[in-house]
C-alpha atoms as a PDB file:
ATOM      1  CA  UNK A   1     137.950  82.954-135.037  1.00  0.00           C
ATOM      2  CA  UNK A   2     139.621  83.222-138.084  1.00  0.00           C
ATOM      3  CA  UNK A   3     138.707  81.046-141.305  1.00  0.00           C
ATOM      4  CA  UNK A   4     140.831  79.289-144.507  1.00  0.00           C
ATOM      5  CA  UNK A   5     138.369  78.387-147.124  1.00  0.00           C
ATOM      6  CA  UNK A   6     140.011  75.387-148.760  1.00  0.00           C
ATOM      7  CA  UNK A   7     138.578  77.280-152.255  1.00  0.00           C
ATOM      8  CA  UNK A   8     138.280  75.207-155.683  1.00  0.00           C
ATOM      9  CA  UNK A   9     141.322  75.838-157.428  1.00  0.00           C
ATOM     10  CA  UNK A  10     142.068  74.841-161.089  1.00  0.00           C
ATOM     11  CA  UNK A  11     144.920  72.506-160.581  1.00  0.00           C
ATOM     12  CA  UNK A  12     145.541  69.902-163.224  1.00  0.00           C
ATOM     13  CA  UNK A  13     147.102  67.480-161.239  1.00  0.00           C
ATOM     14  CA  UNK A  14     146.005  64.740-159.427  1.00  0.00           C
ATOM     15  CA  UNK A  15     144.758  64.226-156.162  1.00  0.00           C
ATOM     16  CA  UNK A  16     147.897  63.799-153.903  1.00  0.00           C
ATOM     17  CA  UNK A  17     147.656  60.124-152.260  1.00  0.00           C
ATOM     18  CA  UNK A  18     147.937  61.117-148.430  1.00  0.00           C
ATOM     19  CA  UNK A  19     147.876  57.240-147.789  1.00  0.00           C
ATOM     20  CA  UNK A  20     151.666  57.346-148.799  1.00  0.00           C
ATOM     21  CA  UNK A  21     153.623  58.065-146.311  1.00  0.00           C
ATOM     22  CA  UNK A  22     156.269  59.839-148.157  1.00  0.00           C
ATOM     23  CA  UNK A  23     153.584  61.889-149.806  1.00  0.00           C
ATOM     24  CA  UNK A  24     152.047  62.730-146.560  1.00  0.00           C
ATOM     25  CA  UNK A  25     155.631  63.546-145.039  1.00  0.00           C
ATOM     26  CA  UNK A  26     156.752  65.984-148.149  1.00  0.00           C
ATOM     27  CA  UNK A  27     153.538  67.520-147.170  1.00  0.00           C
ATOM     28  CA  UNK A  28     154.167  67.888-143.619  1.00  0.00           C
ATOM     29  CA  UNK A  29     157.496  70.153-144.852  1.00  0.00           C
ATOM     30  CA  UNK A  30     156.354  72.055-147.103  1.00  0.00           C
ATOM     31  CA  UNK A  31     153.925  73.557-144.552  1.00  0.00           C
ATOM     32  CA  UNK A  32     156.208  73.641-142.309  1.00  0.00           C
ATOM     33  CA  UNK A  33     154.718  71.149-140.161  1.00  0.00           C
ATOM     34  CA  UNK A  34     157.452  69.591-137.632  1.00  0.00           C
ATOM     35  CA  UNK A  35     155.478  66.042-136.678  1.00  0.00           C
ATOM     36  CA  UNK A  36     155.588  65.888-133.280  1.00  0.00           C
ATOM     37  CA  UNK A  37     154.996  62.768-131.391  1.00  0.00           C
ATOM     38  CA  UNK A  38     154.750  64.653-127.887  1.00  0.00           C
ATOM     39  CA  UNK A  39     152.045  66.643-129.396  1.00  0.00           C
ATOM     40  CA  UNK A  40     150.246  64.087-130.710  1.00  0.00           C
ATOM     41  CA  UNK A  41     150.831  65.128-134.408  1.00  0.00           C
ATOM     42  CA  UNK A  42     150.781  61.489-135.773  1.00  0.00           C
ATOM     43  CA  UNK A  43     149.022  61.173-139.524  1.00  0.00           C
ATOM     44  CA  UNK A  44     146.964  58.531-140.735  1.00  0.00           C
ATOM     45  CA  UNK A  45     148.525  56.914-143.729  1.00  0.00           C
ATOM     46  CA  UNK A  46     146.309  53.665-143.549  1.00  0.00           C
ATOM     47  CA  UNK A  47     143.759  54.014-146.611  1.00  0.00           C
ATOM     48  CA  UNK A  48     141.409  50.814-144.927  1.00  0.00           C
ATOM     49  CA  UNK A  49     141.468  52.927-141.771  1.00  0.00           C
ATOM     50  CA  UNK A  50     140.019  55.833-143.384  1.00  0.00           C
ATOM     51  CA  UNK A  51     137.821  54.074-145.222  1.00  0.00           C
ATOM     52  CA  UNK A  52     136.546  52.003-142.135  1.00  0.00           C
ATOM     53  CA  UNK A  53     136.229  55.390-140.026  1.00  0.00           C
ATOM     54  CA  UNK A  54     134.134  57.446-143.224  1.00  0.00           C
ATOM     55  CA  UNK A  55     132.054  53.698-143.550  1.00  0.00           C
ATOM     56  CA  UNK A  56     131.369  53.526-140.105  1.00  0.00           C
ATOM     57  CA  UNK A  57     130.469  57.754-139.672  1.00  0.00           C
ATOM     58  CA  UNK A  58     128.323  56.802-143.291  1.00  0.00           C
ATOM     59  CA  UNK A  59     127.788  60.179-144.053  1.00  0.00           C
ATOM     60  CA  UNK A  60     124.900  61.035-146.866  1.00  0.00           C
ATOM     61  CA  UNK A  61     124.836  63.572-149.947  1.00  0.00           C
ATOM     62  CA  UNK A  62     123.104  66.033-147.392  1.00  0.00           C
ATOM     63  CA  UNK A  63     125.505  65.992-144.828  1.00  0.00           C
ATOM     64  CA  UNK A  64     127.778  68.089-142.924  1.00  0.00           C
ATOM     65  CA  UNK A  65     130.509  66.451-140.492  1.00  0.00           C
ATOM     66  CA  UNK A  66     132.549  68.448-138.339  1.00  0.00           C
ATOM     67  CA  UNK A  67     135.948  67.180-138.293  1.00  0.00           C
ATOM     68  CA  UNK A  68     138.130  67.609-135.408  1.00  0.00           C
ATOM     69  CA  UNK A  69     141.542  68.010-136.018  1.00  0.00           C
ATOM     70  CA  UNK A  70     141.962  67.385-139.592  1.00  0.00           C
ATOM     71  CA  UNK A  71     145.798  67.171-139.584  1.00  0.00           C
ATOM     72  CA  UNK A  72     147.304  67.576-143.479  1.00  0.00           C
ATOM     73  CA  UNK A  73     143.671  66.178-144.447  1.00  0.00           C
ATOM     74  CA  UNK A  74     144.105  62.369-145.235  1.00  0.00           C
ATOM     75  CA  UNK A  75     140.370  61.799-143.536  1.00  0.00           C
ATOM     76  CA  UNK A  76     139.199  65.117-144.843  1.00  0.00           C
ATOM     77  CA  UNK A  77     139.471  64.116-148.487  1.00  0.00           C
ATOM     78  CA  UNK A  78     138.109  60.788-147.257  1.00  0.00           C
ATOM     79  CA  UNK A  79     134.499  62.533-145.914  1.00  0.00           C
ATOM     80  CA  UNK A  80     134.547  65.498-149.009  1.00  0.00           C
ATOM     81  CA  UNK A  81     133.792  62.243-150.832  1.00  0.00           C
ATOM     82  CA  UNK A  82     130.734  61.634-149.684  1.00  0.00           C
ATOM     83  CA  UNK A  83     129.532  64.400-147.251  1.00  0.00           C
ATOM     84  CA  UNK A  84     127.780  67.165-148.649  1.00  0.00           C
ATOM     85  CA  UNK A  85     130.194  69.876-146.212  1.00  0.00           C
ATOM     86  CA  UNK A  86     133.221  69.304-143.862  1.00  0.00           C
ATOM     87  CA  UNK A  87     133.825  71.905-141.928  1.00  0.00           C
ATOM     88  CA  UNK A  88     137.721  71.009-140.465  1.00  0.00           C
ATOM     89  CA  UNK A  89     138.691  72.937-137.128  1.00  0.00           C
ATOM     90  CA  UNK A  90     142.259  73.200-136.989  1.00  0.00           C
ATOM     91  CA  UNK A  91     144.292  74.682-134.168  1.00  0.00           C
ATOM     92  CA  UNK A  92     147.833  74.133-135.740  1.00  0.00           C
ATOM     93  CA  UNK A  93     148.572  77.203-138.347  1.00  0.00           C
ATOM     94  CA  UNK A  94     151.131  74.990-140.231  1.00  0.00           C
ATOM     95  CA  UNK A  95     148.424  72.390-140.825  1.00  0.00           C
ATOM     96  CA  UNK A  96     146.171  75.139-142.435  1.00  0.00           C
ATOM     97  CA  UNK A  97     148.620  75.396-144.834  1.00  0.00           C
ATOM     98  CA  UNK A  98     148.823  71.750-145.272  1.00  0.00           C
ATOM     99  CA  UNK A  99     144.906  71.649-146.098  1.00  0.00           C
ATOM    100  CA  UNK A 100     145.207  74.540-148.507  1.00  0.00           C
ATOM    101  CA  UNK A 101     147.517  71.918-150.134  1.00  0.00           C
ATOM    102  CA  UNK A 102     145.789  68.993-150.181  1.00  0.00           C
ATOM    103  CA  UNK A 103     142.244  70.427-150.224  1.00  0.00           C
ATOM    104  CA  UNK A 104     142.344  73.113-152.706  1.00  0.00           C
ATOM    105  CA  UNK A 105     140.358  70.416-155.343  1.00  0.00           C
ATOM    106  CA  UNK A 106     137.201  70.103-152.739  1.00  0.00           C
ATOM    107  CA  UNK A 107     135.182  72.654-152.927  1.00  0.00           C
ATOM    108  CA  UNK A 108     132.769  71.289-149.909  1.00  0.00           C
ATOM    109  CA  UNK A 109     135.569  71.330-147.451  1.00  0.00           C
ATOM    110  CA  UNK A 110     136.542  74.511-145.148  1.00  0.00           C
ATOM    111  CA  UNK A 111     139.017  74.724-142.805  1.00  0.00           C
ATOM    112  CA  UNK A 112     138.523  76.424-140.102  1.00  0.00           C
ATOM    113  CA  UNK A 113     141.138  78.436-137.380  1.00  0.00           C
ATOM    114  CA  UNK A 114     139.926  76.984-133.930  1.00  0.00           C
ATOM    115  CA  UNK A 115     140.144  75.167-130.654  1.00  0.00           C
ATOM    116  CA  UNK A 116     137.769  71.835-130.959  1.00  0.00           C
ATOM    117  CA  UNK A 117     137.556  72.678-126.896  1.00  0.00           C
ATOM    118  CA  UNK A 118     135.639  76.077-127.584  1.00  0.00           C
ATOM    119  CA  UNK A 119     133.996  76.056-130.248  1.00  0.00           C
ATOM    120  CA  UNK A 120     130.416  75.160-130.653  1.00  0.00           C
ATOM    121  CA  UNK A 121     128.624  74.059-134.000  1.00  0.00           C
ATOM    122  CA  UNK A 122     126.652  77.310-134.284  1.00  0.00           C
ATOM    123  CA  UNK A 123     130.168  78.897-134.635  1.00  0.00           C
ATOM    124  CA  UNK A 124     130.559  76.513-137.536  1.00  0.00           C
ATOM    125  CA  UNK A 125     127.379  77.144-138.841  1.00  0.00           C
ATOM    126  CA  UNK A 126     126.192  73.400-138.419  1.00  0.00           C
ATOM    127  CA  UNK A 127     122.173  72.774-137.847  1.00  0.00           C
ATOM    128  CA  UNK A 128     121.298  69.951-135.882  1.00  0.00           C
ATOM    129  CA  UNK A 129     122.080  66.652-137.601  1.00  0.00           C
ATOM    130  CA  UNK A 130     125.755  67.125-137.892  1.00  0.00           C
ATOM    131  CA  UNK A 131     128.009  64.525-137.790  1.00  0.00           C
ATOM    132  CA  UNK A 132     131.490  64.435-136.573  1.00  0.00           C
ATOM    133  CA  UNK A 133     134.953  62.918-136.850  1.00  0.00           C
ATOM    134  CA  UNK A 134     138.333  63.445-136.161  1.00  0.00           C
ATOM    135  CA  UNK A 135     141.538  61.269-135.430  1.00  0.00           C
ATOM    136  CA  UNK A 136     141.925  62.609-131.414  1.00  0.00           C
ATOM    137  CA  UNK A 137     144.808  63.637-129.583  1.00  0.00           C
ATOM    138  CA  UNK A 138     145.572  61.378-126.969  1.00  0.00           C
ATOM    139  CA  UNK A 139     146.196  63.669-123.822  1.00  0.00           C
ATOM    140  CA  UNK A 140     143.386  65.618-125.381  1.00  0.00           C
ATOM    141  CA  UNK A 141     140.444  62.785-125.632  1.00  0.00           C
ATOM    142  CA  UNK A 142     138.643  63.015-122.190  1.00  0.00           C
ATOM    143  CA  UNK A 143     138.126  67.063-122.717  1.00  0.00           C
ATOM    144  CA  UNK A 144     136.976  66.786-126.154  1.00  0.00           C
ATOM    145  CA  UNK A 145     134.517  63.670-125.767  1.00  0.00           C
ATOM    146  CA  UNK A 146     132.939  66.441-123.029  1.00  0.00           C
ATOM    147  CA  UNK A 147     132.618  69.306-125.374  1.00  0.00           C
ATOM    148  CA  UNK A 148     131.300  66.939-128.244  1.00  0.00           C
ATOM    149  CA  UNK A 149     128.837  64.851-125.826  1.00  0.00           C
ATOM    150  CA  UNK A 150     127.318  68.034-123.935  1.00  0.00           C
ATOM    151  CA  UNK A 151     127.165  70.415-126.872  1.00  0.00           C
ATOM    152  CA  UNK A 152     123.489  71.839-127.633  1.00  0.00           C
ATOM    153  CA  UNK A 153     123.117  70.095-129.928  1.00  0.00           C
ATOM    154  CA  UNK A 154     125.654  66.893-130.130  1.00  0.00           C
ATOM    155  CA  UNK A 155     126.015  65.564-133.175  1.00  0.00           C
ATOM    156  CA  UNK A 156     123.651  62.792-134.575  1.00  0.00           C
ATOM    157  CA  UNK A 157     126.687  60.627-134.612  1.00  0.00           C
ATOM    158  CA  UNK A 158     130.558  60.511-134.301  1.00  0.00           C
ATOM    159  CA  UNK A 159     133.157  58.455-134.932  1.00  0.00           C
ATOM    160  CA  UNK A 160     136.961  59.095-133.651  1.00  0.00           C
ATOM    161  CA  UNK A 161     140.313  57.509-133.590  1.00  0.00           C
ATOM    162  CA  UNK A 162     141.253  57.280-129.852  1.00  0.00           C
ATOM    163  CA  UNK A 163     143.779  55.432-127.967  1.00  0.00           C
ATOM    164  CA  UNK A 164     143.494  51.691-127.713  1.00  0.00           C
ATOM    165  CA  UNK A 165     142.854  51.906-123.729  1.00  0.00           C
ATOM    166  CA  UNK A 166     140.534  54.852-123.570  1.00  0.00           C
ATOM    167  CA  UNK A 167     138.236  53.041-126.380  1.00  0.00           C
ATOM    168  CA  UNK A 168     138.764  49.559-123.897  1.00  0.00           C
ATOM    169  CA  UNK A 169     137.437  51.747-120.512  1.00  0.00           C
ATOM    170  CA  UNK A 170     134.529  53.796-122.421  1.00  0.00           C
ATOM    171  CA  UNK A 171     132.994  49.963-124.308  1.00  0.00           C
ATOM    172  CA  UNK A 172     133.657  48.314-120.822  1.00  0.00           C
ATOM    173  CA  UNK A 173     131.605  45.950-120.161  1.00  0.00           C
ATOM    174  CA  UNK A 174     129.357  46.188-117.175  1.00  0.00           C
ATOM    175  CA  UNK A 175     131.094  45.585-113.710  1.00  0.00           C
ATOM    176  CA  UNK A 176     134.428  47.301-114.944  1.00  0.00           C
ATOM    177  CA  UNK A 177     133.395  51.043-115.580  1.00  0.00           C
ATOM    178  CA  UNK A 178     135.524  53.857-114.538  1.00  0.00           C
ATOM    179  CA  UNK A 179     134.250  57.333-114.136  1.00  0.00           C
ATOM    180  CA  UNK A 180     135.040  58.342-117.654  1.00  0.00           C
ATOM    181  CA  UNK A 181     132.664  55.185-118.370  1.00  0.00           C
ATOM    182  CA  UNK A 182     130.140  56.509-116.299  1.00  0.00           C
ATOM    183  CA  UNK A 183     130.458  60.235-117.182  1.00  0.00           C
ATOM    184  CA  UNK A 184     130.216  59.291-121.347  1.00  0.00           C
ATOM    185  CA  UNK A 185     127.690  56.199-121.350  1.00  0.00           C
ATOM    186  CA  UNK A 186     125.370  58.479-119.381  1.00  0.00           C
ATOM    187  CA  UNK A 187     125.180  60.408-122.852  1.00  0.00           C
ATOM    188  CA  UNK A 188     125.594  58.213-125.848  1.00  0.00           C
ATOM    189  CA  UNK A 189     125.945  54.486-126.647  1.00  0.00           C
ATOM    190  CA  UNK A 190     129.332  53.734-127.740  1.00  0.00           C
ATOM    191  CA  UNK A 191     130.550  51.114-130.039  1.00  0.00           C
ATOM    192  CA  UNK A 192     134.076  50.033-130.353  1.00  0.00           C
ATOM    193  CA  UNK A 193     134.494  49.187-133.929  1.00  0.00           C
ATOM    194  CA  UNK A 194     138.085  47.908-134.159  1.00  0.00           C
ATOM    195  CA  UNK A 195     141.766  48.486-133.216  1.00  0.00           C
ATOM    196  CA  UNK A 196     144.312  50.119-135.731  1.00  0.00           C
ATOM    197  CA  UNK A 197     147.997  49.426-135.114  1.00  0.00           C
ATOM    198  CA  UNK A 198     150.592  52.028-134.780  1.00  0.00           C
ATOM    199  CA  UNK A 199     152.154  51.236-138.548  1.00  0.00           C
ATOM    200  CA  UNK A 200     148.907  53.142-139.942  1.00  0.00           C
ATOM    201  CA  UNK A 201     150.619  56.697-138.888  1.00  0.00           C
ATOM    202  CA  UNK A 202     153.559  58.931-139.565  1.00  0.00           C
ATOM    203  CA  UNK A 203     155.287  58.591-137.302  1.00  0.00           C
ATOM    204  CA  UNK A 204     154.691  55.624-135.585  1.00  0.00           C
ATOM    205  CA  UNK A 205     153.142  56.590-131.702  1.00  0.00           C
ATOM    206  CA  UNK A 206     154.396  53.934-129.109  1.00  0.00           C
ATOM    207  CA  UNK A 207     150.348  53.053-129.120  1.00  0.00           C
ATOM    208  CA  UNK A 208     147.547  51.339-130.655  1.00  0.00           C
ATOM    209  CA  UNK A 209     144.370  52.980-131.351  1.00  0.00           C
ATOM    210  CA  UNK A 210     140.861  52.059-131.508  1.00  0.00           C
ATOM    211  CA  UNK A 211     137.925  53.015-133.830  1.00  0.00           C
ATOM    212  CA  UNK A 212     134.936  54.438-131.833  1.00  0.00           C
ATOM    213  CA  UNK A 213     131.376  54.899-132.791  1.00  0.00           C
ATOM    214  CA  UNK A 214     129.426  57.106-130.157  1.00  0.00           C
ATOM    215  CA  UNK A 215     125.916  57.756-130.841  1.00  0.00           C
ATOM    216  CA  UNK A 216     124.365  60.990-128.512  1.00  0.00           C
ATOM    217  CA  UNK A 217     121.305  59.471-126.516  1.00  0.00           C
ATOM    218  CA  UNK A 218     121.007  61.303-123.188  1.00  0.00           C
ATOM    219  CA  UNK A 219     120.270  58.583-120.463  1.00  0.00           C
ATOM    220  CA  UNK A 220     120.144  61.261-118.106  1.00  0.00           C
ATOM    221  CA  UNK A 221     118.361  64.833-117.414  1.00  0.00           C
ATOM    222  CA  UNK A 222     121.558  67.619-116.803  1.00  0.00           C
ATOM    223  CA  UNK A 223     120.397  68.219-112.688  1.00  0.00           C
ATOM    224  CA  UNK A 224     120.463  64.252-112.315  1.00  0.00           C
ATOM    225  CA  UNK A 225     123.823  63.480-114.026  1.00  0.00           C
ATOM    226  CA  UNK A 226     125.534  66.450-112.296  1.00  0.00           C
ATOM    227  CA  UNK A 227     124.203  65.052-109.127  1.00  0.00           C
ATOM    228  CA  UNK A 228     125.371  61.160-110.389  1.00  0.00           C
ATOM    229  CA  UNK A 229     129.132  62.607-111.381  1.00  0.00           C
ATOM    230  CA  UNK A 230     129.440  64.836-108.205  1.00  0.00           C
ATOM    231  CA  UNK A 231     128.970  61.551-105.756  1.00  0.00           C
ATOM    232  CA  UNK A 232     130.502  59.122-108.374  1.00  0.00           C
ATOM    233  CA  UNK A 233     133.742  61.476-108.583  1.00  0.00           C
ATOM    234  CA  UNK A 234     134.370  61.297-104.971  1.00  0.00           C
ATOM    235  CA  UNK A 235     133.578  58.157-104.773  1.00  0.00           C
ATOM    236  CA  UNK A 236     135.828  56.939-107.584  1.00  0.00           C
ATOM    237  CA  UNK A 237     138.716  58.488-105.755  1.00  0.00           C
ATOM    238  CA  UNK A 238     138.945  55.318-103.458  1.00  0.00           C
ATOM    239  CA  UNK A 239     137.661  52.819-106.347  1.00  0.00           C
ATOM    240  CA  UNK A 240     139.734  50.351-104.641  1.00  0.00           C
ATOM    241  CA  UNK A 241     137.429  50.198-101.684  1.00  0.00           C
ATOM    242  CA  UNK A 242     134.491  49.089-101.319  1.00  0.00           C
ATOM    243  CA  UNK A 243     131.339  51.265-101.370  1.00  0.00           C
ATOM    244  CA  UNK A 244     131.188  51.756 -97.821  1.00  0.00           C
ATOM    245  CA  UNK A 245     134.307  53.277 -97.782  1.00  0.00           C
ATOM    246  CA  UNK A 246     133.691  55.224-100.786  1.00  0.00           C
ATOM    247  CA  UNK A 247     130.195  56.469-100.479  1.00  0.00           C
ATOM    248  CA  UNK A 248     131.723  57.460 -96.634  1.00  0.00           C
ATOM    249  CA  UNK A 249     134.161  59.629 -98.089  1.00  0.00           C
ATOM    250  CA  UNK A 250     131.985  61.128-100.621  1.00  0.00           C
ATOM    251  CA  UNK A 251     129.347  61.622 -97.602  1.00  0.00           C
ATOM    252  CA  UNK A 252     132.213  64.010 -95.632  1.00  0.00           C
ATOM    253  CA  UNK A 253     132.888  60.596 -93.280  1.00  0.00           C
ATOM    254  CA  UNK A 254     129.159  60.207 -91.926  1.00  0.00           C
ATOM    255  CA  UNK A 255     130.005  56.133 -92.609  1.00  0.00           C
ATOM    256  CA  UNK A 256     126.050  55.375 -90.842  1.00  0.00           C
ATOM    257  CA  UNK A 257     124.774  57.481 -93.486  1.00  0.00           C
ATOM    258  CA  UNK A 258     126.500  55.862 -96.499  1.00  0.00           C
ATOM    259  CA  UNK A 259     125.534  51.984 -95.245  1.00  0.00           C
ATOM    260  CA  UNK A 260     121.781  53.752 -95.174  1.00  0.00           C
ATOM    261  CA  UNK A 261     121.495  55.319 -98.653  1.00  0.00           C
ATOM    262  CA  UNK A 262     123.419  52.363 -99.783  1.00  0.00           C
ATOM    263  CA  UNK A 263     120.784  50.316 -98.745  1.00  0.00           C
ATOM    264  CA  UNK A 264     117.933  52.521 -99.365  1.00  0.00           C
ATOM    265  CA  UNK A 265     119.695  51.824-102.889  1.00  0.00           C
ATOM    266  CA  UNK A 266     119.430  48.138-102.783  1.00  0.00           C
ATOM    267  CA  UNK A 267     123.259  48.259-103.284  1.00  0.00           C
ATOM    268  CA  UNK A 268     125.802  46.005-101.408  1.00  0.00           C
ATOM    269  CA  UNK A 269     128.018  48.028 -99.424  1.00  0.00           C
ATOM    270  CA  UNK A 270     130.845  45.371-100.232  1.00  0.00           C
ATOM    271  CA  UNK A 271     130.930  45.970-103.978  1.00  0.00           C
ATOM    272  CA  UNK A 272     133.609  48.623-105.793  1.00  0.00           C
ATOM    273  CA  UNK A 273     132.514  51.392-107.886  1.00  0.00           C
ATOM    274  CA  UNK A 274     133.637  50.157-110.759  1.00  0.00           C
ATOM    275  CA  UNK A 275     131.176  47.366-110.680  1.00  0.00           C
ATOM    276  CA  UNK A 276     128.060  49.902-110.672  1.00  0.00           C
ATOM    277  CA  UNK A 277     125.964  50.353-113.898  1.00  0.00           C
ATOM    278  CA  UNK A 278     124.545  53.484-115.131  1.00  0.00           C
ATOM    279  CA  UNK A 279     120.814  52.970-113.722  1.00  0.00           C
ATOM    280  CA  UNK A 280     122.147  51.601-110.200  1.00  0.00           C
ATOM    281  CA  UNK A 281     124.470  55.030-109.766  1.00  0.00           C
ATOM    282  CA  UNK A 282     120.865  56.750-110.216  1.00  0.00           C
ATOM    283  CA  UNK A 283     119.588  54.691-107.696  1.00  0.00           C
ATOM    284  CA  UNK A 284     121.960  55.667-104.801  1.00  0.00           C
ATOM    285  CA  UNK A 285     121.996  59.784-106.112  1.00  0.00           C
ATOM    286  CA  UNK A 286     118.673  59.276-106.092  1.00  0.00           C
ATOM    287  CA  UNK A 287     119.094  57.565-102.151  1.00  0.00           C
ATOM    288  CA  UNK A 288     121.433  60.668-101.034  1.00  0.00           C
ATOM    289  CA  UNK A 289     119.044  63.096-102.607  1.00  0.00           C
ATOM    290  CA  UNK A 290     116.482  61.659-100.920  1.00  0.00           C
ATOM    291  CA  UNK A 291     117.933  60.943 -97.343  1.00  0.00           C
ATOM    292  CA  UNK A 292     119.358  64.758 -97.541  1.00  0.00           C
ATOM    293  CA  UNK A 293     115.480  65.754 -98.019  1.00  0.00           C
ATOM    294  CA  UNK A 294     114.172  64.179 -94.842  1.00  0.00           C
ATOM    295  CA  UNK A 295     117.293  65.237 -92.334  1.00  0.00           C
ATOM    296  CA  UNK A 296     116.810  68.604 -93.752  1.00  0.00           C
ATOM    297  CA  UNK A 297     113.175  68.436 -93.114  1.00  0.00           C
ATOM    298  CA  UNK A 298     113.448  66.597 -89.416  1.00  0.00           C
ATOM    299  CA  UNK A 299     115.894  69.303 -89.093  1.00  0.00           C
ATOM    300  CA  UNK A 300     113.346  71.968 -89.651  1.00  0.00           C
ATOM    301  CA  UNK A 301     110.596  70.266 -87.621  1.00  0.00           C
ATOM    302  CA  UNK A 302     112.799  70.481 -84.684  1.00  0.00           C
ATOM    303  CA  UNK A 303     113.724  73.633 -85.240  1.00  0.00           C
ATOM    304  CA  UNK A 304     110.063  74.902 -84.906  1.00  0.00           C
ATOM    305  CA  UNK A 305     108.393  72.331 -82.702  1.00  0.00           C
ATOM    306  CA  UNK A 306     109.735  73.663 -79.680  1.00  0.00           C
ATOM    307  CA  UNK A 307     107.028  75.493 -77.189  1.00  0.00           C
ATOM    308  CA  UNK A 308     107.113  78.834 -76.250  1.00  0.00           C
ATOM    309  CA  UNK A 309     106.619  79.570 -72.714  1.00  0.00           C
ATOM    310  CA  UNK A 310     103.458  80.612 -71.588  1.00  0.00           C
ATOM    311  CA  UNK A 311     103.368  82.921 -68.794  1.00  0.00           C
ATOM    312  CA  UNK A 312     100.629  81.863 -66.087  1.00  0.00           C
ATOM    313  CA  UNK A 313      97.912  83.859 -65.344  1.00  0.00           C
ATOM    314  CA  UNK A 314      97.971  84.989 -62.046  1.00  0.00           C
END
């Protein structure tokens, strides 16, 4: 992985104001960075944004945040502020040279050559406490939450720009969870803090977005969530249907089975997936653990119950 210090240069001119769009464009060219809305290269230019997304991360004078995708650095100058480090991970070469624009002034921030989806905070050098930020990538969001949530160790806290929708399914509201819901609320609490309308970027994305809070809190051990995600994801995949039909299919079609662990559960077989909470999709992995224990051992117990014949003495 290769590294661009964003080093303390002399310059006698002011900080360049990011929040103006035209600043942030004239930017974008001279570092030869094209803007493209298909790649989700859209810049905050919304000062209250950043300021709402650095209030709500609240990072201290001892700090370091990890900042995912810093762009041409509008929320990067934003943290520098008031973290003690940022350490910006930046995929895009063309926005490296952006940030040795616009950060050469803040000594505390480094930039960083990397992909957010492989690198882990000891890479960056980041103890545990971190905290992280980053305005996301759209088509990116679901494998990123993933890295950020299961990383040893997550950060203490994070806050991210996300798409309107994806902030609306993970801060659903119990009986309307998806399995992104599921798979991110078994790790962290998560807070959606507000909604930011497209006019806050260059250019303009054909979305809203959302401000999201997630605070790491393992609800689950690692053996008992992959066991809760492996029936949940086949399950999911006829979240239409009702349980019965879904735990059925994610049982290989044994349909007695499913009504059993179902109600071993204390689940109603009529119910969708989406209207399961976190502690009742425990419950029924816990049920199919279970009932897979005692076939497996009545299995066993026929296998070597049988007599042997005994030859009659003559």
């Amino acid at each position: 992985m290769g590294a661009a210090a964003a080093t303390a240069g002399a310059g006698a001119h002011a900080e360049l104001d990011l929040c103006n769009p035209a600043t942030a464009r004239a930017v974008a060219r001279r570092a030869g960075l094209g803007l493209k809305r298909s790649l989700g290269q859209n810049l905050l230019v919304d000062r209250a944004v950043g300021e709402a997304l650095v209030d709500a991360l609240d990072p201290g004078p001892l700090d370091e945040v990890y900042e995912i995708g810093p762009g041409i650095g509008t929320l990067t100058s934003a943290l520098s502020h008031r973290a003690a480090r940022v350490v910006a991970v930046e995929l895009d070469q063309a926005c490296l040279r952006a940030l040795e624009i616009t950060q050469h002034r803040h000594p505390n921030v480094v930039a960083v050559h990397g992909d957010a989806l492989r690198t882990t905070a000891a890479d960056l050098g980041l103890g545990p406490g971190y905290l992280a930020a980053g305005n996301i990538p759209y088509n990116l969001t679901g494998a990123l939450l993933q890295r950020l949530l299961e990383a040893e160790p997550p950060p203490r806290r994070a806050v991210l720009l996300v798409q309107r929708e994806v902030a609306a399914r993970l801060d659903a509201a119990a009986g309307d969870w998806s399995l992104s819901t599921l798979a991110v609320r078994s790790l962290a609490g998560v807070e959606r803090l507000g909604d930011v309308p497209p006019a806050a970027f260059t250019p303009v994305p054909a979305v809203h977005s959302s401000i999201l809070r997630l605070t790491p809190c393992p609800l689950l051990g690692p053996a008992e969530r992959a066991a809760v995600l492996a029936l949940a994801r086949r399950t999911f995949t006829m979240r239409r249907k009702t349980l019965r039909h879904g735990v059925t299919y994610a049982l290989d079609g044994d349909g007695l089975r499913a009504v059993a662990v179902l109600a071993a559960a204390g689940i109603d077989p009529g119910r969708r997936p989406g209207s399961l909470g976190l502690e009742e999709w425990r419950a029924l992995a816990t049920a199919v653990a279970q009932e897979g224990d005692r076939r497996q051992a009545g299995s066993a117990c026929g296998r070597s119950g049988g007599s042997s014949p005994v030859r009659s003495e003559e």
